[in-house]
C-alpha atoms as a PDB file:
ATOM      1  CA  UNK A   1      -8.606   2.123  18.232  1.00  0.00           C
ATOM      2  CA  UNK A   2      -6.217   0.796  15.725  1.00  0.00           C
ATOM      3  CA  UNK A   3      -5.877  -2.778  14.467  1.00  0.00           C
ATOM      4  CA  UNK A   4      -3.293  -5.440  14.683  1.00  0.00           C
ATOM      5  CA  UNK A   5      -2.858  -6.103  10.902  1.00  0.00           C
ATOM      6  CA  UNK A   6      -1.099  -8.868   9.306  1.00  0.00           C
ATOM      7  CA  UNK A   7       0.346  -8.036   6.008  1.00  0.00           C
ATOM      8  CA  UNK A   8       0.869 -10.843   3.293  1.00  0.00           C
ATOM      9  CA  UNK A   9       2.090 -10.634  -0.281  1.00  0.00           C
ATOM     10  CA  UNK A  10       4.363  -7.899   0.407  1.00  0.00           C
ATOM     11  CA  UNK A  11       6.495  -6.431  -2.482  1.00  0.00           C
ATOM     12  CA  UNK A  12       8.366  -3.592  -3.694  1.00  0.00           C
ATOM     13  CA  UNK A  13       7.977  -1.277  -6.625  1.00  0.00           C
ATOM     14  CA  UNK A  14      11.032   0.753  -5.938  1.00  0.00           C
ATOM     15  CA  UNK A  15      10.623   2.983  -3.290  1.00  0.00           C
ATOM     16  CA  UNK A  16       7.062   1.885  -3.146  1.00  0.00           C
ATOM     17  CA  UNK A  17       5.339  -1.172  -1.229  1.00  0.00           C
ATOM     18  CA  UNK A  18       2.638  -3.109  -1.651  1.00  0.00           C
ATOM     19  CA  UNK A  19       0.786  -5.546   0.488  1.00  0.00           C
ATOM     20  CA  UNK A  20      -2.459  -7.714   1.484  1.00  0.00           C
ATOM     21  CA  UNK A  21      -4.294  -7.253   4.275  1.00  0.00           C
ATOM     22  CA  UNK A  22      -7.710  -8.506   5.862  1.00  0.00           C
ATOM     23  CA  UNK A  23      -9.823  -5.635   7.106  1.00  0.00           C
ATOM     24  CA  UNK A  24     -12.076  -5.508  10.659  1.00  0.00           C
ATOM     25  CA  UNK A  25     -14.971  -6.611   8.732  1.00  0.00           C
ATOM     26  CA  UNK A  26     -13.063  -9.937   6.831  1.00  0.00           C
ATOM     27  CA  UNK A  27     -13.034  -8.181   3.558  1.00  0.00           C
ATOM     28  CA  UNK A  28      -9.317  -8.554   1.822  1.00  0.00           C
ATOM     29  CA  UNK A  29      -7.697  -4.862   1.109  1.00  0.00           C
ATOM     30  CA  UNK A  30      -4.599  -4.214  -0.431  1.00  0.00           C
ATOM     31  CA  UNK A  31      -2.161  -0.700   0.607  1.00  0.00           C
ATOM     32  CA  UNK A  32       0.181   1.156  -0.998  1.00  0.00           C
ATOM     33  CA  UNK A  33       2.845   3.166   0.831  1.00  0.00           C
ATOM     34  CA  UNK A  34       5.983   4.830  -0.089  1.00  0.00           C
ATOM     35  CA  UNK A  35       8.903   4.531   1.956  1.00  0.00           C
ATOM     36  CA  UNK A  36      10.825   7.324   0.539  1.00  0.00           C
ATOM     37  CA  UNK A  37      11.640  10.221   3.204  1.00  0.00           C
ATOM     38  CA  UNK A  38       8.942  12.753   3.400  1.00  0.00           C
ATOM     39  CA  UNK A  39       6.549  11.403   0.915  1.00  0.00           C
ATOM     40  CA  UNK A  40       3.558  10.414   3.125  1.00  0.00           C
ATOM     41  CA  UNK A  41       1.817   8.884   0.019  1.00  0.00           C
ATOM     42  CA  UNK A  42      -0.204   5.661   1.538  1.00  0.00           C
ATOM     43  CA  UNK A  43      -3.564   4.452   0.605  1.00  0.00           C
ATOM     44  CA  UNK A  44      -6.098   1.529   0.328  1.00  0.00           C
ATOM     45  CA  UNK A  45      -7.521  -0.065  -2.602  1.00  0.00           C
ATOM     46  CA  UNK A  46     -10.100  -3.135  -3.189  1.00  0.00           C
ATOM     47  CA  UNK A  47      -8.204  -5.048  -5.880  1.00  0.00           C
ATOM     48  CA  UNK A  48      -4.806  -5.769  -6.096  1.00  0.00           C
ATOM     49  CA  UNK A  49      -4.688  -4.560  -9.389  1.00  0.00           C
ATOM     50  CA  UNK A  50      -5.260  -1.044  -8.719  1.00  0.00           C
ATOM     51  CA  UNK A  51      -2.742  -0.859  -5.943  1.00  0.00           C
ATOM     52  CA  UNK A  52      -0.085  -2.239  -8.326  1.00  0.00           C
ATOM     53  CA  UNK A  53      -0.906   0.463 -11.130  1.00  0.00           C
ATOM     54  CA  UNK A  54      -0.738   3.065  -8.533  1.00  0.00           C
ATOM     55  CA  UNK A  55       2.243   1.691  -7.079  1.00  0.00           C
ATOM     56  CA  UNK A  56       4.126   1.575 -10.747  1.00  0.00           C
ATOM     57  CA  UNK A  57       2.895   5.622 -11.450  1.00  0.00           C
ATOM     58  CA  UNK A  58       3.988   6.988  -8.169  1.00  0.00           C
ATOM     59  CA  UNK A  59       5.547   9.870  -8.265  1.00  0.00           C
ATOM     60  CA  UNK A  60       7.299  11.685  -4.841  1.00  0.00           C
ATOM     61  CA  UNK A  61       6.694  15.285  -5.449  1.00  0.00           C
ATOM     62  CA  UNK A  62       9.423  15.837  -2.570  1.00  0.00           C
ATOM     63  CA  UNK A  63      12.628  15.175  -3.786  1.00  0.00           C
END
């Protein structure tokens, strides 16, 4: 079953977003996904810190 999520804080790192966002359990996560075609790199981190670092170094392999 997927969740109704409510993103906050969302901003862009060139092709790259990044956003807060309250889990099932209450516990704040932050995502990462790039919105460049055929990339498909998204993932979740614990600290908005790390999501911004791995936002800045992204790299699309597909070009």
């Amino acid at each position: 079953m997927t969740t109704n999520r409510r993103f906050r804080r969302v901003v862009r790192i060139g092709p790259v977003q990044v956003a807060t966002y309250y889990d099932g359990r209450g516990r704040e996560k932050h995502t990462v996904a790039c919105t460049a075609p055929r990339c498909g790199f998204a993932t979740d981190y614990d600290s908005r810190a790390a999501a911004e670092l791995a936002a800045r170094t992204h790299r699309c392999a597909v070009r």
